[in-house]
Protein backbone atom coordinates (compact mmCIF):
# COMPACT_ATOMS: atom_id res chain seq x y z
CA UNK A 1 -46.46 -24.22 -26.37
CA UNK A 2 -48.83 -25.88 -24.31
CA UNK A 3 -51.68 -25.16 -21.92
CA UNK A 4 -50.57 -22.31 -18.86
CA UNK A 5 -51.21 -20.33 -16.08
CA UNK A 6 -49.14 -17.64 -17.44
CA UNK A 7 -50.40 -14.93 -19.16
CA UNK A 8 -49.33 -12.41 -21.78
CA UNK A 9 -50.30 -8.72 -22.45
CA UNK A 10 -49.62 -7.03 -25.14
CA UNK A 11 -49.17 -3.34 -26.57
CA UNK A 12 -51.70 -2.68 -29.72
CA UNK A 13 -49.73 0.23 -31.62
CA UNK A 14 -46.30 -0.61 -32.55
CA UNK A 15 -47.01 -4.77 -31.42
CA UNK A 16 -50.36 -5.90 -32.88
CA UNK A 17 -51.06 -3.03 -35.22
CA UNK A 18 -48.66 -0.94 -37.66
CA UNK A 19 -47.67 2.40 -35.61
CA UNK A 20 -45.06 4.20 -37.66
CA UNK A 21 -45.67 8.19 -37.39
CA UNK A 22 -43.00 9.38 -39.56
CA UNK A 23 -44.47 7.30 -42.22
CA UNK A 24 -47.95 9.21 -42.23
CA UNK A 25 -45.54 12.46 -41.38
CA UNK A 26 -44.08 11.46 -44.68
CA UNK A 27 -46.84 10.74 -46.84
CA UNK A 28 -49.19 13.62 -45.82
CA UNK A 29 -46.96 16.57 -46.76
CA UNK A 30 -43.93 16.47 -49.31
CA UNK A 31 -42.50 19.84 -47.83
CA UNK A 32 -39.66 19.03 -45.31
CA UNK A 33 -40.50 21.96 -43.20
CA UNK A 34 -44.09 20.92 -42.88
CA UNK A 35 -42.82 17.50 -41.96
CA UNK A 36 -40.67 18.67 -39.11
CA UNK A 37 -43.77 21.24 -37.47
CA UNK A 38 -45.86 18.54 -37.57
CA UNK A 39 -43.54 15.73 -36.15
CA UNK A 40 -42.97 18.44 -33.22
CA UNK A 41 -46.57 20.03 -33.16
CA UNK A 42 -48.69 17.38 -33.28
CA UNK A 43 -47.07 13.63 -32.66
CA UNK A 44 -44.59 14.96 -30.45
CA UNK A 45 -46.69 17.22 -28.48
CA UNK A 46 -47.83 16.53 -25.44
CA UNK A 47 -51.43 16.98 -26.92
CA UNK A 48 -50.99 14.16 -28.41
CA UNK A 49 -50.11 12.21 -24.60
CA UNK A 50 -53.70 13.69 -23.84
CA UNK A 51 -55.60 12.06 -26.41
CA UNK A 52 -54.29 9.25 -24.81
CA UNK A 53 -55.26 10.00 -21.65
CA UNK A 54 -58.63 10.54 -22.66
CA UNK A 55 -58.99 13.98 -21.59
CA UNK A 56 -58.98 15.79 -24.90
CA UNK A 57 -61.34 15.37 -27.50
CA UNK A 58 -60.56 14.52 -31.17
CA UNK A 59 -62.72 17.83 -32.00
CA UNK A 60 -60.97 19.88 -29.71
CA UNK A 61 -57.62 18.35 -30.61
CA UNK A 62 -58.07 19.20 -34.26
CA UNK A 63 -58.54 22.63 -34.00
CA UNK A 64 -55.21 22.83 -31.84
CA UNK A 65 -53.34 21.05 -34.06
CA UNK A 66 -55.04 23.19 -36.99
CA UNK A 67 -53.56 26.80 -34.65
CA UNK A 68 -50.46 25.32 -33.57
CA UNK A 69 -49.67 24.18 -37.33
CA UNK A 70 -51.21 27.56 -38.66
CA UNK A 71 -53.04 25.08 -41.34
CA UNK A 72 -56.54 24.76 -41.94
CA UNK A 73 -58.77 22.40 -39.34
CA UNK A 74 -60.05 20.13 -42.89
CA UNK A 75 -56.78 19.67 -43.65
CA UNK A 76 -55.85 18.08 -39.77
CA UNK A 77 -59.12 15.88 -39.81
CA UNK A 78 -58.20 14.66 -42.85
CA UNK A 79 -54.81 13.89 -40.99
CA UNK A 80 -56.56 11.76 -38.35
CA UNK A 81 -58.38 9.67 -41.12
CA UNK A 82 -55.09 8.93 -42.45
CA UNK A 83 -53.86 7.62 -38.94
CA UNK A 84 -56.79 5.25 -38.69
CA UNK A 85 -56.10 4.17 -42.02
CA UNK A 86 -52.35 3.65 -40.87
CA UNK A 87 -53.74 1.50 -38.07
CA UNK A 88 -53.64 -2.39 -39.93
CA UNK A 89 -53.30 -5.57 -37.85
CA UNK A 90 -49.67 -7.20 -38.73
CA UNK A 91 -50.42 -10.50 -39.23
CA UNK A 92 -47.38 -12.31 -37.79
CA UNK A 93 -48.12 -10.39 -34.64
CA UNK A 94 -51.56 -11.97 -35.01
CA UNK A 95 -50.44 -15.65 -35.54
CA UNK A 96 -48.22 -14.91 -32.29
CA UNK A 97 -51.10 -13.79 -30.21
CA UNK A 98 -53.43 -16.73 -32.14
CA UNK A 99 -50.65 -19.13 -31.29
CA UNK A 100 -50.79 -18.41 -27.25
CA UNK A 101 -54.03 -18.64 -27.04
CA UNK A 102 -55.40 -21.44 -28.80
CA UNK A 103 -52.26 -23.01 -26.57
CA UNK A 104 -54.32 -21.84 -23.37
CA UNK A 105 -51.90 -18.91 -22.39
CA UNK A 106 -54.46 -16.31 -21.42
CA UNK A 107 -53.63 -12.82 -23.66
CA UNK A 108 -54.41 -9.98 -22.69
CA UNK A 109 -54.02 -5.79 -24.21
CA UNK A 110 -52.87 -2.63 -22.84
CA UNK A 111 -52.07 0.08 -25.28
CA UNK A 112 -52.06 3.90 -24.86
CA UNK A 113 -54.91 4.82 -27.38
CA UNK A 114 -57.80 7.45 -27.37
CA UNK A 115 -61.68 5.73 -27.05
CA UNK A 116 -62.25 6.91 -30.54
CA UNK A 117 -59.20 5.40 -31.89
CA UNK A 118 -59.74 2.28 -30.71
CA UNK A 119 -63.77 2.30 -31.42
CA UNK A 120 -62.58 2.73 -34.63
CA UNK A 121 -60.17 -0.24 -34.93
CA UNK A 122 -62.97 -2.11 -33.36
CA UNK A 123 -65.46 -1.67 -35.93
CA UNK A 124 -62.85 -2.07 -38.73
CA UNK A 125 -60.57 -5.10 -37.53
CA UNK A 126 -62.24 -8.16 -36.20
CA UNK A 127 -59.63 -9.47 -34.32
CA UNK A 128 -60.31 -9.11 -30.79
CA UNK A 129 -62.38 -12.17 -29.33
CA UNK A 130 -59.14 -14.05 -28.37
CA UNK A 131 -58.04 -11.25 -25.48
CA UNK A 132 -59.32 -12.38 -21.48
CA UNK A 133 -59.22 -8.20 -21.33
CA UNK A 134 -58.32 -5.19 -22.39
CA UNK A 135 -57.51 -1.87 -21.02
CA UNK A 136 -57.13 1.10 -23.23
CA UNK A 137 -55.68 4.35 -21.64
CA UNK A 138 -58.24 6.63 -22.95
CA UNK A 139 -61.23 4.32 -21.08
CA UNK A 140 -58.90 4.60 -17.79
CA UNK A 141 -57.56 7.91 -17.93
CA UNK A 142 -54.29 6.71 -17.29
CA UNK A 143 -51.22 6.27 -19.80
CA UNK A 144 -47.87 4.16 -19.81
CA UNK A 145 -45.38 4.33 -17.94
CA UNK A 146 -47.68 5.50 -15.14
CA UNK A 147 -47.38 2.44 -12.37
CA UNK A 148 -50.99 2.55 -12.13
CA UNK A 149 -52.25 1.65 -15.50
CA UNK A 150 -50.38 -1.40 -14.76
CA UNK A 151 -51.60 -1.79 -10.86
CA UNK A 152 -55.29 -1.25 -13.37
CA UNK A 153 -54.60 -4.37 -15.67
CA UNK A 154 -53.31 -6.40 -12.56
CA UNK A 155 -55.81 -5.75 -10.40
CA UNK A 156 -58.99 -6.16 -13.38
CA UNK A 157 -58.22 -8.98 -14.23
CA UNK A 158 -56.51 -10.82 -11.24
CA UNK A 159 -53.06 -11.03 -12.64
CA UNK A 160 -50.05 -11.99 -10.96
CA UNK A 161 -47.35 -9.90 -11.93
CA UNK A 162 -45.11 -12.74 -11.42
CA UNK A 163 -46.53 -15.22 -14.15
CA UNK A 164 -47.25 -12.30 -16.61
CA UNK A 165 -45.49 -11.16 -19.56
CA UNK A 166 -45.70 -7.87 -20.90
CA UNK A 167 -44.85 -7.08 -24.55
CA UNK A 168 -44.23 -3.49 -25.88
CA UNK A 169 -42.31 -1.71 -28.16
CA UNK A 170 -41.48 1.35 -25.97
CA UNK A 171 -38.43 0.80 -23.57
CA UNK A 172 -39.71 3.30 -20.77
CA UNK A 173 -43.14 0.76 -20.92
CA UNK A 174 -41.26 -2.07 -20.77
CA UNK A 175 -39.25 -1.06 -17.88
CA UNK A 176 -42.34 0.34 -15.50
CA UNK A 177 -43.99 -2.97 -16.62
CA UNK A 178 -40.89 -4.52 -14.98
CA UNK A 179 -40.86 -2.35 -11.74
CA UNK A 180 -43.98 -3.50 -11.40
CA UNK A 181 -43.10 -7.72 -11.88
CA UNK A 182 -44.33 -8.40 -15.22
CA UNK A 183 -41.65 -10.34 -17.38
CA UNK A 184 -41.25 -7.26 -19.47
CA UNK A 185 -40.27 -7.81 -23.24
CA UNK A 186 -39.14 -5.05 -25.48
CA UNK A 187 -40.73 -5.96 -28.90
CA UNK A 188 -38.98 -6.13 -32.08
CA UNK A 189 -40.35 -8.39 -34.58
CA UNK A 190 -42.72 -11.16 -34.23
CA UNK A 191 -39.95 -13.67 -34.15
CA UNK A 192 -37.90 -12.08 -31.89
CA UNK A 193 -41.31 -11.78 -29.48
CA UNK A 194 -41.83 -15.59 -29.62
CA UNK A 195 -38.27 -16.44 -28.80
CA UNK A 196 -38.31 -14.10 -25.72
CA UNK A 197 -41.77 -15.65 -24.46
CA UNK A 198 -40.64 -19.10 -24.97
CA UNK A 199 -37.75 -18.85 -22.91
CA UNK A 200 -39.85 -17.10 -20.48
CA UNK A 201 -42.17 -20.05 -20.05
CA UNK A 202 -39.69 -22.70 -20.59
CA UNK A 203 -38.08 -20.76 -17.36
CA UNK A 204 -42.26 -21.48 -16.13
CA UNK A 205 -41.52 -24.71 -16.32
CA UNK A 206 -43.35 -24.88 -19.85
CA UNK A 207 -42.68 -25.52 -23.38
């Protein structure tokens, strides 16, 4: 890859950093029946989307979870410290997003993700000098799919849909990321992500 005026932005959970809930579901409670309730009453719920959004509180969200789940409030903290310890860079992801920019291809993130969460990955994870930008949902108030979070990024950081690239590993992102003229990838694996973008800016005109 060489130097570009494209630019790339990609999702955080799921992309850059390890997002698999039924995997915490799975290793927090051995009880099936606990698993399902809190698949459904907590990652599932649209509680969950708030957080997100930035317009619930991890406090407040706690003890909801803690009613909803009929389990006690210590026991659904200790549930959130166990999805920031899920939260680990993936290093080919890394050498991906390395790769672009020490090429000159401008990266950039956008990832549904409450304040906290991200403070948190902040403080843990040094591994965000390389993005231009980076717009969080919970800073904006506004989550994926939404058409405005992306109208945000664009408009923050004088993008042109057009020469962007947007990588995700949600299909309903990728496709409101396409409505709104980003080159919208559907993220699989590292590989799979590289491939995609270099036939994207080999259609640029780049290699």
């Amino acid at each position: 890859m060489s130097s570009s005026t494209q630019n790339v932005i990609f999702d955080f959970g799921g992309v850059l950093v390890r997002w698999k809930p039924q995997q915490i579901i799975d290793d927090f409670y051995p009880d099936e029946e606990l698993r399902v309730r809190l698949r459904e009453q907590v990652f599932q719920h649209p509680d969950w989307l708030e957080m997100d959004r930035g317009t619930l509180e991890d406090a407040e969200a706690v003890q909801r979870f803690a009613l909803r789940m009929q389990r006690p409030a210590a026991e659904m903290r200790n549930l959130f410290e166990r999805v920031r310890d899920h939260l680990v860079p993936l290093q080919a992801s890394l050498d991906l997003v390395n790769g672009l920019a020490q090429a000159g291809i401008p990266v950039y993130g956008l990832s549904n993700m409450s304040s906290s969460m991200f403070a948190h990955l902040k403080h843990r994870h040094a591994i965000w000098d390389v993005f231009r930008g980076i717009v969080i949902s919970g800073h904006v108030k506004l989550v994926k799919p939404d058409p405005r979070i992306f109208e945000h990024i664009s408009r923050t950081y004088a993008l042109a849909p057009s020469a962007t690239a947007f990588i995700d590993d949600l299909e309903p992102n990728v496709q409101a990321a396409t409505r709104h003229g980003f080159r919208g990838i559907q993220f699989k694996s590292a590989a799979q992500c590289r491939e995609a973008l270099d036939a994207w800016l080999d259609t640029q005109g780049r290699s």
